[in-house]
Protein backbone atom coordinates (compact mmCIF):
# COMPACT_ATOMS: atom_id res chain seq x y z
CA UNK A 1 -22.16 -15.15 0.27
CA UNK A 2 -25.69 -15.23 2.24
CA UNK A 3 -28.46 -13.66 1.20
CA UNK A 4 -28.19 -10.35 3.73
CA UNK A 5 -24.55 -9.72 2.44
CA UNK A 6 -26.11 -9.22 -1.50
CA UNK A 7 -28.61 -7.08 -0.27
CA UNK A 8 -26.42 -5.03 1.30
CA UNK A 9 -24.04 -5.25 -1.42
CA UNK A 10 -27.38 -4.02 -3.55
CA UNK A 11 -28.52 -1.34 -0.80
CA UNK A 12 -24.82 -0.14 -0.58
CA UNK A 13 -24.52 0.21 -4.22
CA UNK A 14 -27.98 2.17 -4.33
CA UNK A 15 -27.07 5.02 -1.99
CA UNK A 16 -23.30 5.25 -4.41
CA UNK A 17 -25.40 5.57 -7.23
CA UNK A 18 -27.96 8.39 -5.86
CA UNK A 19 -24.91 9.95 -4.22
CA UNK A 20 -23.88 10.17 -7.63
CA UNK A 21 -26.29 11.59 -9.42
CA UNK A 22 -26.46 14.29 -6.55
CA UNK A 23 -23.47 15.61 -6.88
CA UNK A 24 -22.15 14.88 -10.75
CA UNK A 25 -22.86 18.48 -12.54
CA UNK A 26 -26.08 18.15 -13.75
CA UNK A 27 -25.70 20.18 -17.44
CA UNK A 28 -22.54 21.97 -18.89
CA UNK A 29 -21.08 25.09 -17.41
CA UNK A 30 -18.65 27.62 -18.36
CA UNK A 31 -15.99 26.26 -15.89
CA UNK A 32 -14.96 23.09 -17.49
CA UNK A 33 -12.53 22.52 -14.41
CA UNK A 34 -15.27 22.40 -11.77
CA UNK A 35 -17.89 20.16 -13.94
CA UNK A 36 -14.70 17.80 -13.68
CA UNK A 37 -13.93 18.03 -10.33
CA UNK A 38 -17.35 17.24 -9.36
CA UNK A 39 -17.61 14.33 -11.81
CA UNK A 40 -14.14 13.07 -10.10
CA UNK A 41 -15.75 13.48 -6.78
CA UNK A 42 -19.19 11.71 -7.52
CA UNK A 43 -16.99 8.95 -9.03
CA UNK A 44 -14.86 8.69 -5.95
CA UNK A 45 -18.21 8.53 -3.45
CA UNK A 46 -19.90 6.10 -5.65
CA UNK A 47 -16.87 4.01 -5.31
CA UNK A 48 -16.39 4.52 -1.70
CA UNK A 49 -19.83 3.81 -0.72
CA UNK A 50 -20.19 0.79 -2.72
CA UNK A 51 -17.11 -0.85 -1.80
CA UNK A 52 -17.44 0.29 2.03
CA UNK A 53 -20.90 0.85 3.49
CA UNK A 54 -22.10 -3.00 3.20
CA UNK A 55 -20.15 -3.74 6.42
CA UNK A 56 -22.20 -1.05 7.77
CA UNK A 57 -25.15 -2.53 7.00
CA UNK A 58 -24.14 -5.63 7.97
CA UNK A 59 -23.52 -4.82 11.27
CA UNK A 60 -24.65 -1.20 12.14
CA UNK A 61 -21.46 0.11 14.17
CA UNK A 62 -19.96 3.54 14.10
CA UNK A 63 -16.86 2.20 13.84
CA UNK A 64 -17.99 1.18 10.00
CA UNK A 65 -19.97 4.23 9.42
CA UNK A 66 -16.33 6.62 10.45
CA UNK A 67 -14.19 4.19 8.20
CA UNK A 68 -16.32 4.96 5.22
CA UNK A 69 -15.74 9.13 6.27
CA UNK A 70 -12.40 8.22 6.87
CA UNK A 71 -12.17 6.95 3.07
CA UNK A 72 -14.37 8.78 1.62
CA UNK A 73 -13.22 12.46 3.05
CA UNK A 74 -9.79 12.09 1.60
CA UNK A 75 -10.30 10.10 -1.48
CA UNK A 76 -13.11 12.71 -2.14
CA UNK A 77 -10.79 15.50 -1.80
CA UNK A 78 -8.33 13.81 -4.00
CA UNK A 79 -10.66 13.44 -6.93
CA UNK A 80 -11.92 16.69 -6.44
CA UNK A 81 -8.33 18.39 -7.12
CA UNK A 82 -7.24 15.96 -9.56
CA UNK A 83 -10.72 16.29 -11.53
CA UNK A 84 -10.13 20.23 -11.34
CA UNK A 85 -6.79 20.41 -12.31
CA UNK A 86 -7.96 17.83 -15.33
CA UNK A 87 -10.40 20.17 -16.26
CA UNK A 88 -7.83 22.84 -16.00
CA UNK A 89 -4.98 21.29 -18.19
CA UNK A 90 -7.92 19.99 -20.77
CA UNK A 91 -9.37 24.23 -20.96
CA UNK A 92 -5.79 24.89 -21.73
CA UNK A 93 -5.51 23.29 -24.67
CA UNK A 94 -8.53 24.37 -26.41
């Protein structure tokens, strides 16, 4: 492993990380179901980017840059329903 593929391994997991504290709730709210959806969904994009955007910045293609919306749209969207209906199931025990 050269010396541009950790830097783009360190870049890639950079943007996952401020990705994640954008969208991870940022205090406690009333609806327990969407402060876990959104904490599923930061999760999933921190994941995606890190694991896919360092071939993108590798080599700067689009072809990279739509296979990390083609994971990230639907694994996003996945952790966002799962992480809401976890919230959901946990507010009904309480």
């Amino acid at each position: 492993m050269g010396l541009i593929e950790v830097f783009a391994v360190v870049v890639s997991v950079g943007f996952g990380y401020l990705f994640f504290r954008l969208i991870k709730p940022k205090t406690d709210s009333e609806n327990i179901a969407l402060d876990y959806a959104q904490l599923f969904f930061a999760w999933s994009l921190f994941i995606s980017t890190s694991v896919t955007m360092p071939q993108f910045l590798i080599t700067p293609d689009s072809a990279h840059l739509f296979m990390w919306l083609s994971r990230t749209i639907p694994f996003g969207l996945i952790a966002f329903v799962v992480g809401f209906a976890y919230g959901k199931f946990l507010n009904r025990e309480k």
